[in-house]
Protein backbone atom coordinates (compact mmCIF):
# COMPACT_ATOMS: atom_id res chain seq x y z
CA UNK A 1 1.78 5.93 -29.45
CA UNK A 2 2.35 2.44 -27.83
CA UNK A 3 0.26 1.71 -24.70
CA UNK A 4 2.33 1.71 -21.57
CA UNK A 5 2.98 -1.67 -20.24
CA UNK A 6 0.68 -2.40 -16.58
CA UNK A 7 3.38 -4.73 -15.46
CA UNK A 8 4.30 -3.79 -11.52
CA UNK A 9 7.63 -3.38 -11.21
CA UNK A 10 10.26 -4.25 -9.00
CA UNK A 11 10.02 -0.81 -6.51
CA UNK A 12 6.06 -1.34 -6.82
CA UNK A 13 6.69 -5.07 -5.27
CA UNK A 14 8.85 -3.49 -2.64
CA UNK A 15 6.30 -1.03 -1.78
CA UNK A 16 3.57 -3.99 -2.00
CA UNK A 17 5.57 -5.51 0.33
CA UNK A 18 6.42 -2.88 3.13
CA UNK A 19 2.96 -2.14 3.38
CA UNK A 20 1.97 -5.71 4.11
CA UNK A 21 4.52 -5.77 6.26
CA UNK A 22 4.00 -2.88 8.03
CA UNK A 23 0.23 -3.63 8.52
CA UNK A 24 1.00 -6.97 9.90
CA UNK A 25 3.45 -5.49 12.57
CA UNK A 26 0.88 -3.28 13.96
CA UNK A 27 -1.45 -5.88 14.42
CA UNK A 28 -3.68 -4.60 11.60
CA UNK A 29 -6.48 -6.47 8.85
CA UNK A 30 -6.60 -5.58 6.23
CA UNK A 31 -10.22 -4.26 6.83
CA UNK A 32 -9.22 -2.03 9.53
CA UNK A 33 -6.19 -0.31 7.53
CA UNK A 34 -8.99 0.42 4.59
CA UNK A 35 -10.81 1.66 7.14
CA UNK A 36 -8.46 3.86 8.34
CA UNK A 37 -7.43 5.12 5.04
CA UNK A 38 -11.18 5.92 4.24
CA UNK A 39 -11.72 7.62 7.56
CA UNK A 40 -8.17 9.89 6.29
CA UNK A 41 -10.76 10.90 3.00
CA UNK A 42 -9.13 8.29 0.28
CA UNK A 43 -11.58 5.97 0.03
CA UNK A 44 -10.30 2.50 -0.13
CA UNK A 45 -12.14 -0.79 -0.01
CA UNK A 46 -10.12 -4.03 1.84
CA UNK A 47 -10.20 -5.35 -1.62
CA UNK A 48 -8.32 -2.77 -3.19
CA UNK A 49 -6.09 -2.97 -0.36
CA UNK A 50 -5.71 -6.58 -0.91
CA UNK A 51 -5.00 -6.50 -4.22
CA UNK A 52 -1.86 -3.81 -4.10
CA UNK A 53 -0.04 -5.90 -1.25
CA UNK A 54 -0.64 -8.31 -3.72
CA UNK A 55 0.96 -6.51 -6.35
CA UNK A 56 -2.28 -6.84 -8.69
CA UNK A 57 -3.10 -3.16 -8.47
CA UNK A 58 -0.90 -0.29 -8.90
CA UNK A 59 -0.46 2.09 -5.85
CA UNK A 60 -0.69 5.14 -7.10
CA UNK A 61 0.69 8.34 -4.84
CA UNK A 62 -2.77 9.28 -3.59
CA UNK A 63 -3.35 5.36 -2.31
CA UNK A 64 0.68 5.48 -1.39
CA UNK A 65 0.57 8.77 0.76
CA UNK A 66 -2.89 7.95 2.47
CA UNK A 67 -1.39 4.38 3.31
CA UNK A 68 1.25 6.13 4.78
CA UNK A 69 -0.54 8.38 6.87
CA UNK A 70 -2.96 5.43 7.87
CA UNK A 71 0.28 3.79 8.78
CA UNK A 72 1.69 6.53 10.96
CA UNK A 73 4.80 6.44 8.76
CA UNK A 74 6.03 9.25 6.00
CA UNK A 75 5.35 8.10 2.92
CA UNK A 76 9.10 7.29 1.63
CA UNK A 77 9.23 4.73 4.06
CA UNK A 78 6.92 2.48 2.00
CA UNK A 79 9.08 2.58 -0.92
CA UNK A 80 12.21 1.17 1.22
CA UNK A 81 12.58 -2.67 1.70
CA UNK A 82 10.32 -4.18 3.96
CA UNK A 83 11.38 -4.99 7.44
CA UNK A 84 11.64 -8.79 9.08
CA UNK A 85 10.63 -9.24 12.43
C-alpha cells in the first residue's frame, strides 16, 4: 500500500487561513487562542497553533472543532474562505 501523501491541500490552506484570520479579528495571540483551546480540554501548545495557520501541520477535526469552539464560531465556518477586513 503506498503511503498517503502529507501535502496540505488547498481546503486545509483555506482553513489555515480563516483561522488566522479569525484570531486576528478578535484581537487574539496566538498564545491566548492555545490557551483557550486547552482550557476547552484539547490541549494545544501556541506552537502547534502556529504551525497549522501556517499550513505546516495538519488540522485534524479534534484541533478543527476545538478551534472553533475557542473561536465562538461553528466549526464549518473555518473551512469557508477567510474574511478581509
Amino acid at each position: 500500500m503506498a503511503a498517503r501523501s502529507l501535502e496540505i491541500g488547498p481546503a486545509g490552506i483555506r482553513t489555515a487561513r480563516t483561522i488566522e484570520n479569525l484570531r486576528t479579528e478578535r484581537g487574539l495571540a496566538q498564545r491566548e487562542l492555545a490557551a483557550r483551546v486547552t482550557a476547552l480540554g484539547w490541549p494545544m501548545s501556541n506552537t502547534m497553533l502556529s504551525r497549522i495557520e501556517r499550513a505546516q501541520r495538519r488540522c485534524d477535526i479534534d484541533d478543527l472543532v476545538a478551534l472553533a469552539q475557542a473561536l465562538r464560531v461553528p466549526a464549518h465556518a473555518l473551512l469557508q474562505a477567510p474574511t478581509t477586513a
